[in-house]
Structures are given as C-alpha cells and as structure tokens.
C-alpha atoms as a PDB file:
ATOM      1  CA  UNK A   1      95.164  94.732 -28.561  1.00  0.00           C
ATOM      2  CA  UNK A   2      95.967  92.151 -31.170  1.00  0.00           C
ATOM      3  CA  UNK A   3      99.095  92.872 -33.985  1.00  0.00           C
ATOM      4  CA  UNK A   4      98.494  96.441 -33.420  1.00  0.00           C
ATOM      5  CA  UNK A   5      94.602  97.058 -34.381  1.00  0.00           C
ATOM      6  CA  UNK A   6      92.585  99.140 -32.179  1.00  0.00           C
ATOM      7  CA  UNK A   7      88.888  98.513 -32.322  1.00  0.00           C
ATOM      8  CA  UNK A   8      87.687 101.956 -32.165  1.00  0.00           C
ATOM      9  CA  UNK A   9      84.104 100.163 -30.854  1.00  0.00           C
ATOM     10  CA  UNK A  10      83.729 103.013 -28.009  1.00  0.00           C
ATOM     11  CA  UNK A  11      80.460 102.172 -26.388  1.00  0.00           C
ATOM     12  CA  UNK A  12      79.541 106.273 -25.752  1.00  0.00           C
ATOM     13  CA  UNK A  13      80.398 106.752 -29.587  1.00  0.00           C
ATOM     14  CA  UNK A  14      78.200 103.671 -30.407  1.00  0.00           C
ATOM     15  CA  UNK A  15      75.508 104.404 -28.421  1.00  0.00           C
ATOM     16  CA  UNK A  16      75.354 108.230 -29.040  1.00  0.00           C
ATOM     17  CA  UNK A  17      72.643 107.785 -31.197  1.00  0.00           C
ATOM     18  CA  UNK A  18      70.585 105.631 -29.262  1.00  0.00           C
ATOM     19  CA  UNK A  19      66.826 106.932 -28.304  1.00  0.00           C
ATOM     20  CA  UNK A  20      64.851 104.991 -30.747  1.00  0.00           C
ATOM     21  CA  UNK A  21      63.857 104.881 -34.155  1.00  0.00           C
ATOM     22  CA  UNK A  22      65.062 104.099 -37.438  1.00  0.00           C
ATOM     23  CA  UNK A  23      68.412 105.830 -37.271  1.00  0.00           C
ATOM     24  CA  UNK A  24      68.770 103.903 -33.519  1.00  0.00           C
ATOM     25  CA  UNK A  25      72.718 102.919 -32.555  1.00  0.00           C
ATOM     26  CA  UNK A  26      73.864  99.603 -30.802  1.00  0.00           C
ATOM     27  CA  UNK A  27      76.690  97.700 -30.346  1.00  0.00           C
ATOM     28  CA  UNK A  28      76.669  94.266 -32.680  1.00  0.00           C
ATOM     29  CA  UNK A  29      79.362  92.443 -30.568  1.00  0.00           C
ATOM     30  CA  UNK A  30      79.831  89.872 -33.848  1.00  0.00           C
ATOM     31  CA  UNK A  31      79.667  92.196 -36.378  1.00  0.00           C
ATOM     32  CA  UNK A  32      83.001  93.750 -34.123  1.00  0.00           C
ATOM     33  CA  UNK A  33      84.654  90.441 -34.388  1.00  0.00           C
ATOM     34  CA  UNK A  34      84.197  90.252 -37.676  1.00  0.00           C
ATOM     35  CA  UNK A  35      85.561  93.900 -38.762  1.00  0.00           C
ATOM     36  CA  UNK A  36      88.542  93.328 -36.322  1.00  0.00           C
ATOM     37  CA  UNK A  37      89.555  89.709 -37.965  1.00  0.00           C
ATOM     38  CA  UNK A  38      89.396  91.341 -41.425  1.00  0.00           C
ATOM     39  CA  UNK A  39      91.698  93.777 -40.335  1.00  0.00           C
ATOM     40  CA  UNK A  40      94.407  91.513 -38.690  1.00  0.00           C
ATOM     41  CA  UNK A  41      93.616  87.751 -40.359  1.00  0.00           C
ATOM     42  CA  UNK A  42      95.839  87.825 -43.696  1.00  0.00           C
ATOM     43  CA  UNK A  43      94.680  90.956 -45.379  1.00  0.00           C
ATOM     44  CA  UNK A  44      94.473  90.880 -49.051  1.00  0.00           C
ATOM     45  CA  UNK A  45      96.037  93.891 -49.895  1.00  0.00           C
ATOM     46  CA  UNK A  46      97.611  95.180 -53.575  1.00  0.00           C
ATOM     47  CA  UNK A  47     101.723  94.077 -53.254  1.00  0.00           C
ATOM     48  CA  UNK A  48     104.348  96.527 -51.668  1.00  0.00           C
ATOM     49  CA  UNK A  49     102.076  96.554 -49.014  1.00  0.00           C
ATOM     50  CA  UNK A  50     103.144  94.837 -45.213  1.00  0.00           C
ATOM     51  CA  UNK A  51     100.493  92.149 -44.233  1.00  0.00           C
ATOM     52  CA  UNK A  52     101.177  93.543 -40.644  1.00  0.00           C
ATOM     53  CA  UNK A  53      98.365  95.608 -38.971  1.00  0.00           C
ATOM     54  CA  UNK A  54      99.240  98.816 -36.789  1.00  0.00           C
ATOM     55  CA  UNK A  55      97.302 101.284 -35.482  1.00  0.00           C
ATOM     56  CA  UNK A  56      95.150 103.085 -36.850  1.00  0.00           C
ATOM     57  CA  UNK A  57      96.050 105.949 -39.527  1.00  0.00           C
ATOM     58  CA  UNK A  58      95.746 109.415 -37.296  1.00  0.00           C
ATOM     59  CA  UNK A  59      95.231 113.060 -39.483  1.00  0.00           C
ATOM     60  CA  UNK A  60      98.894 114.500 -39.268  1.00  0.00           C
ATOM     61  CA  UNK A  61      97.038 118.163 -39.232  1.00  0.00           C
ATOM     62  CA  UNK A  62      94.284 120.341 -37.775  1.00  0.00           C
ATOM     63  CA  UNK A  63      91.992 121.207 -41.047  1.00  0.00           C
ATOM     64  CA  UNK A  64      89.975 123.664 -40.044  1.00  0.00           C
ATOM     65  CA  UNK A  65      87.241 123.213 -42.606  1.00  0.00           C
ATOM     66  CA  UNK A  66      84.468 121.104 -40.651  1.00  0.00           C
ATOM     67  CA  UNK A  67      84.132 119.755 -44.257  1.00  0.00           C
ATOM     68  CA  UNK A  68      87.902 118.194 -44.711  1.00  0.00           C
ATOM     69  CA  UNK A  69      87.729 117.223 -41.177  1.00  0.00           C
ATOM     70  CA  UNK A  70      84.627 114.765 -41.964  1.00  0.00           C
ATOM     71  CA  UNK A  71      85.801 113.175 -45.140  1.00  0.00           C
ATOM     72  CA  UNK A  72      88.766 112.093 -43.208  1.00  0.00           C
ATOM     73  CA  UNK A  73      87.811 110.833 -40.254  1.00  0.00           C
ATOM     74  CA  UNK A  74      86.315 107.144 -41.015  1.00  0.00           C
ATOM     75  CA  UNK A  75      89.645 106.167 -42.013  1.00  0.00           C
ATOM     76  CA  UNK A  76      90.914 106.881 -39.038  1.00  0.00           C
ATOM     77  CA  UNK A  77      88.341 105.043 -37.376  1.00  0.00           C
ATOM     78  CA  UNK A  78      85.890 108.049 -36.414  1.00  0.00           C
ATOM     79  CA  UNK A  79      82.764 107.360 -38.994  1.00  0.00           C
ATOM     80  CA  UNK A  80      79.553 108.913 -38.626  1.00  0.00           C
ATOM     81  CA  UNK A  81      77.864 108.321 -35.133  1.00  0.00           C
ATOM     82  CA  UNK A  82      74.356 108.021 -36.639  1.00  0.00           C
ATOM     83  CA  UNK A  83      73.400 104.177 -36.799  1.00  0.00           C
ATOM     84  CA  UNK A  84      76.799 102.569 -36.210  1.00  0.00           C
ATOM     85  CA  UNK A  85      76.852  99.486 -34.650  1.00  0.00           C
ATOM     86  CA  UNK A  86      80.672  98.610 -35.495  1.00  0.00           C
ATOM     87  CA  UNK A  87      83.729 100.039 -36.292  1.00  0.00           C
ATOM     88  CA  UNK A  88      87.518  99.100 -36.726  1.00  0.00           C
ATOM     89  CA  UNK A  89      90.280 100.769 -38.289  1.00  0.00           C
ATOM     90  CA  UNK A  90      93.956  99.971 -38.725  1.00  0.00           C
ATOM     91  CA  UNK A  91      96.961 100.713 -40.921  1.00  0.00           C
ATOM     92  CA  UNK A  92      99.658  99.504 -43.180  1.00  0.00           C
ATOM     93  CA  UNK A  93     102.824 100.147 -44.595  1.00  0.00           C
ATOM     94  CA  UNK A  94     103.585 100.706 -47.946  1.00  0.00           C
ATOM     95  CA  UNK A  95     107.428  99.969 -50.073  1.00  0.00           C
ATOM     96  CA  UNK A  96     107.616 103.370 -50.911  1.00  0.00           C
ATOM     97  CA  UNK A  97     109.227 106.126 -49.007  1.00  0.00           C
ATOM     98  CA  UNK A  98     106.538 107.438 -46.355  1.00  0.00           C
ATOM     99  CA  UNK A  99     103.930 104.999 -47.890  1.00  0.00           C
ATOM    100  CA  UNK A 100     101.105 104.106 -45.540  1.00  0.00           C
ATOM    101  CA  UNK A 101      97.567 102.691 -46.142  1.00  0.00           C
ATOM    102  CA  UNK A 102      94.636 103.557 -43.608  1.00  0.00           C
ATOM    103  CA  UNK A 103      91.756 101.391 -43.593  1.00  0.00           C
ATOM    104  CA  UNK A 104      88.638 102.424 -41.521  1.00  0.00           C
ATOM    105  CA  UNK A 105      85.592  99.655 -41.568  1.00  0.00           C
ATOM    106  CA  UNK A 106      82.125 100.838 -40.060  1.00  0.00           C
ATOM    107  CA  UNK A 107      78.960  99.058 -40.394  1.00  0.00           C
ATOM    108  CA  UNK A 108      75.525 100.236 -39.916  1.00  0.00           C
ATOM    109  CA  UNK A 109      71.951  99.556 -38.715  1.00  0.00           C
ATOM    110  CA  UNK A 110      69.449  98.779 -41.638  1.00  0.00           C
ATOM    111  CA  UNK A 111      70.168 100.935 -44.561  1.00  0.00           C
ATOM    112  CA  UNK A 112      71.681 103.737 -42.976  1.00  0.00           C
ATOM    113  CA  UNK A 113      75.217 103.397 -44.870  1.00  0.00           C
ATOM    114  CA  UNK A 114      73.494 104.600 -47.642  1.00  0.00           C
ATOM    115  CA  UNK A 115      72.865 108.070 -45.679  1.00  0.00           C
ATOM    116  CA  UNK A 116      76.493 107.963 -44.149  1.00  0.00           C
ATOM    117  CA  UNK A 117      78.636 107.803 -47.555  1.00  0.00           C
ATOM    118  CA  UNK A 118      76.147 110.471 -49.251  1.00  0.00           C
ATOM    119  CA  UNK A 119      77.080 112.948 -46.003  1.00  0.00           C
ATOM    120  CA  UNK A 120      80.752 111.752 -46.484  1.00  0.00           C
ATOM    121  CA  UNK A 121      80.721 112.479 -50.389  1.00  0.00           C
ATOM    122  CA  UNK A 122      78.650 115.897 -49.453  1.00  0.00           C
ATOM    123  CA  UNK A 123      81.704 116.758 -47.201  1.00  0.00           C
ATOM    124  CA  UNK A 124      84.619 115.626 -49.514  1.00  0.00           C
ATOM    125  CA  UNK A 125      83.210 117.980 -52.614  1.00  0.00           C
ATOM    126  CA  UNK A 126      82.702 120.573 -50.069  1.00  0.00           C
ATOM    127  CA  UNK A 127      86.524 120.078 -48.784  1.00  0.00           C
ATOM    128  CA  UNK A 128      88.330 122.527 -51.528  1.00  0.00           C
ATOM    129  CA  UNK A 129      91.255 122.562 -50.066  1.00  0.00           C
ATOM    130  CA  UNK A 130      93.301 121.778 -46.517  1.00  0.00           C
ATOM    131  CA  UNK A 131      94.579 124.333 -44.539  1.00  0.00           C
ATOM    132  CA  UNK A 132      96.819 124.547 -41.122  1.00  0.00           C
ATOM    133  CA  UNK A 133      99.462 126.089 -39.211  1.00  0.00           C
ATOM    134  CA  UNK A 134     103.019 125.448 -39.470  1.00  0.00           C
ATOM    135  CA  UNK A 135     103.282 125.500 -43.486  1.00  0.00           C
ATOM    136  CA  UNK A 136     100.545 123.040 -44.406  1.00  0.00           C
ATOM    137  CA  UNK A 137      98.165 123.662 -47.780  1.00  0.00           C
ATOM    138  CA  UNK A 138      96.823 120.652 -49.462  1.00  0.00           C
ATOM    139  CA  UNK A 139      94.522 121.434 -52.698  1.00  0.00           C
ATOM    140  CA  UNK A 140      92.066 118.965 -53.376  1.00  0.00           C
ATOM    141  CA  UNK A 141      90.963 117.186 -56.540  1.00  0.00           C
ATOM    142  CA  UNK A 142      87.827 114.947 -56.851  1.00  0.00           C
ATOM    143  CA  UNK A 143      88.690 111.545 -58.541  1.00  0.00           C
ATOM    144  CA  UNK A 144      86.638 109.149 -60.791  1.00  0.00           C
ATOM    145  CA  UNK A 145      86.695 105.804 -58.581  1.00  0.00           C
ATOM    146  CA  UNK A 146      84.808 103.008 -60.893  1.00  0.00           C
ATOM    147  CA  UNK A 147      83.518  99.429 -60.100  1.00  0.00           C
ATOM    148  CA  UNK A 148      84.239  99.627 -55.998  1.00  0.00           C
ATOM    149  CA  UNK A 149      81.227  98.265 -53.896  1.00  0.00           C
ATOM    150  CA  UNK A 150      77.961  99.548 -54.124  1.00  0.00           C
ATOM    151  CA  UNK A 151      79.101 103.436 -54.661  1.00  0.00           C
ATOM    152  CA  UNK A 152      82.207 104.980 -54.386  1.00  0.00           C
ATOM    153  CA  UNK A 153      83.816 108.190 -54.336  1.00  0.00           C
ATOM    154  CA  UNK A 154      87.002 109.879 -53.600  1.00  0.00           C
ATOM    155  CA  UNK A 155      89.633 112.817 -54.253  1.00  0.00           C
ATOM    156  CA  UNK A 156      93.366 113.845 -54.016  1.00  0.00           C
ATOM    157  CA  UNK A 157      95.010 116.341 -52.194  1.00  0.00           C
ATOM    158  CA  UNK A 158      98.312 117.478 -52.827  1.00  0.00           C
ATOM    159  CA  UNK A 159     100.284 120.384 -51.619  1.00  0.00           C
ATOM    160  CA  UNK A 160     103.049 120.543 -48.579  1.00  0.00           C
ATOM    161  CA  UNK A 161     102.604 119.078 -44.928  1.00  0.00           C
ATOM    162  CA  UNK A 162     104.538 121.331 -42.564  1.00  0.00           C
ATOM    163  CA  UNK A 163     106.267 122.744 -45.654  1.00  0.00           C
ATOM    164  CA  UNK A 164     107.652 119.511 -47.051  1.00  0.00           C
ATOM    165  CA  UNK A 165     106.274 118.193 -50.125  1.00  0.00           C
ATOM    166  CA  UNK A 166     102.779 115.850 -49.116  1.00  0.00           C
ATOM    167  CA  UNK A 167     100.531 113.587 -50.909  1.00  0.00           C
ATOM    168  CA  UNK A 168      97.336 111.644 -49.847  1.00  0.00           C
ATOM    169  CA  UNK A 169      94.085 110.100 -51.737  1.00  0.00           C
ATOM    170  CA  UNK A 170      91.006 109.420 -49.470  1.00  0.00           C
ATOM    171  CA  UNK A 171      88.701 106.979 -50.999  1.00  0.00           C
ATOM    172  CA  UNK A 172      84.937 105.945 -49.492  1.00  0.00           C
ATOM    173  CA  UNK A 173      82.569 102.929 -50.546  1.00  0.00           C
ATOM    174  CA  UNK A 174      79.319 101.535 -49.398  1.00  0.00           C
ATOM    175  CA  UNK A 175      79.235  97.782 -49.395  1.00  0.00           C
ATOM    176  CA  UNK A 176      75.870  96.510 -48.618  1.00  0.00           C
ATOM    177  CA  UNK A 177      75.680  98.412 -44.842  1.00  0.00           C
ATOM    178  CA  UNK A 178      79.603  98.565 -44.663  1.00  0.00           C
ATOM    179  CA  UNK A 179      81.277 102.134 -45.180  1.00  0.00           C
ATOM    180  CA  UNK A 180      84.894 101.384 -46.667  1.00  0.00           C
ATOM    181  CA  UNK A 181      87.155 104.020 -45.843  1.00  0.00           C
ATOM    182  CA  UNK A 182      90.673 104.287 -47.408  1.00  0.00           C
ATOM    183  CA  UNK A 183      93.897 106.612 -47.058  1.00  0.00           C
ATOM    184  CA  UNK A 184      96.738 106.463 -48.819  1.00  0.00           C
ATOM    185  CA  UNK A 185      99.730 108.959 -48.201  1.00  0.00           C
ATOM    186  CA  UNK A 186     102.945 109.297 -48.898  1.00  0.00           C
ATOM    187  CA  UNK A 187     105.932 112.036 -49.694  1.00  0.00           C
ATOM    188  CA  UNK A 188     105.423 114.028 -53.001  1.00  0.00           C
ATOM    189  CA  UNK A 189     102.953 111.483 -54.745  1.00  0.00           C
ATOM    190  CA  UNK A 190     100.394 108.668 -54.406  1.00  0.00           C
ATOM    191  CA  UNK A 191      99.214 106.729 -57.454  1.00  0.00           C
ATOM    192  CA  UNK A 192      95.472 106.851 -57.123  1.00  0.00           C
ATOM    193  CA  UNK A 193      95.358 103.815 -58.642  1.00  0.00           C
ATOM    194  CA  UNK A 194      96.779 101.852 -55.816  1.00  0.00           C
ATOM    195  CA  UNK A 195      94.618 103.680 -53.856  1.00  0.00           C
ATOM    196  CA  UNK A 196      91.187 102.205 -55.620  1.00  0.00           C
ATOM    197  CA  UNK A 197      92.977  98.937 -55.376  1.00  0.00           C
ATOM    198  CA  UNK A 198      93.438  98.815 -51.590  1.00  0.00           C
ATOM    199  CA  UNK A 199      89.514 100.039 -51.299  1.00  0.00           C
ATOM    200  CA  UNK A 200      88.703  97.462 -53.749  1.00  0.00           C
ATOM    201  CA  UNK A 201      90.582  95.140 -51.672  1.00  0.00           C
ATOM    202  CA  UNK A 202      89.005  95.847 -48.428  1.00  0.00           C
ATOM    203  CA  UNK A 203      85.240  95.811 -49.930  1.00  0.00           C
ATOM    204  CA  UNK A 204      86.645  92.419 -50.809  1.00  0.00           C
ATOM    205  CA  UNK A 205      87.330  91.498 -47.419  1.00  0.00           C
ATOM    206  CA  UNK A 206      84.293  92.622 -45.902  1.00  0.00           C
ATOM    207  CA  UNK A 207      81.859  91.259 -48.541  1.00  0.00           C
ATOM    208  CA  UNK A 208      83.612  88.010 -48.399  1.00  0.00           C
END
C-alpha cells in the first residue's frame, strides 16, 4: 500500500457486473495505475490542504436512507458496480480543525459514467436528510456546482454527528468516463467553495 492509498480495485466488486453486454464490468489493470498515481503523485489540491495521501475517507454513520447511503459512497471508494473497470479513493487533511478531503476516482466502460452520476444525482436529491443513532441528524441542502467536468452536482448537510456540531459537502462530476467524487467535512462548517475547488482539482488530475 503506497503513502497510505488503498486501491479499492476488488476483483468480485469489479467483476460483479460481468455477463455480457453493454453495461459488461472488467478490470483495466492501466487505467488502475493511473487512478492510483493521481491519487499519491503530487496532488494538486486548493492550499491548507496536506499533499500526503491516507486512506480512504470512511462514512462516520449508519444513514439509513438507501438514498444518503448511495450519494456517499464513491467517495469512499464504493461507486456504482455497473460498468466499473477502476476505482481508487484516498484522503487528505485539511488546516482547519477536523478538516478532511475524500477523493473517490472510478472509471467506466464506454459511456456508462453518464448513467452512474445521473443514479448518483437521483440519490443525492432523494437524500433529504441523514439520520442515525447516538445523536446524529444532518439536513441536507442541494448546491449549485458550476464549470466542473462534464456535469456536476452536489449538496450540504449540516446538523450534529453524535450530538456535536457536524459539517460535510459531497460533490460528484463526470469527466469524460471518470466519476469524480468529493467529501469535504469538518466541525461546525465547510465552505462549499473549497469544496468545488478540490473536485475541480481532481477532474484536473484525471483529465490531465
């Protein structure tokens, strides 16, 4: 495991989808190397954030909307089965207090990230609001997110984690037959803004 990333490239995820057709699933052994090096070679990312790659961002609850669970997940490396062929996912920290960055990278057979993002974007306008035991409510907001890769959406959720004061932004893009998947959390507030930056920064990276 190099600087922390795990490749989240596991072949029964990959191949889940295999049988034939259109939608078929395979593992692109390049197209692995390639997500994993923009992960861990140098990345660009807005300042205040470390340069150093750790693992990958995990949910710190147990939504249980199906919904909220979905819109989630790529960032932490879990995309859409359906016609992936590659996936990483890592994280970094931020300069403010509690500030990390999740960055999930998933690429896809012919046009299928086009299908992906709209089932993601489906899922986050679906995902009103986050709900789990021991104190946890998160409302969620949809946000404007404006010249990022081919389409883009995201939202905010704010509210308490555990019963102590929570932020996070989730932000998706398509780039070309990359999904782009961004979270950015921290205690009591996020700036969206530097939230579209790091997902304009990582379409960057893979479209580079």
């Amino acid at each position: 495991m190099e600087r922390g990333i795990i490749v989240l490239a596991i072949m029964g995820g990959l191949l889940a989808g295999c049988g034939g057709g259109p939608a078929e699933s395979y593992v692109d052994v390049q197209a692995m190397a390639r997500l994993r090096e923009v992960l861990n070679k140098d990345p660009q990312l807005p300042d205040g954030f470390s340069a150093r790659s750790e693992e990958p961002w995990r949910v710190p609850f147990a939504p249980a909307d199906h919904n909220c669970r979905t819109a989630l997940d790529p960032a932490a490396g879990r995309a859409p089965a359906r016609a992936l062929t590659a996936q990483a996912a890592a994280s970094f920290e931020g300069d403010e207090l509690g500030e990390v960055a999740g960055v999930g990278l998933a690429r896809y057979a012919g046009s299928e990230a086009e299908g992906r993002i709209e089932e993601l974007t489906d899922a986050l306008e679906a995902c009103r609001a986050v709900r789990a035991g021991g104190g946890t409510r998160l409302r969620l907001t949809m946000l404007p997110v404006e010249d990022v890769g081919d389409e883009a959406v995201g939202a905010e959720l704010r509210g308490r984690l555990n019963g102590y004061p929570y932020a996070l932004d989730v932000m998706l893009a398509r780039s070309g037959d990359t999904l782009v998947s961004v979270v950015h959390t921290g205690i009591a507030k996020v700036d969206p803004e530097r939230t579209r930056q790091v997902l304009s920064a990582a379409v960057g990276m893979v479209s580079a």
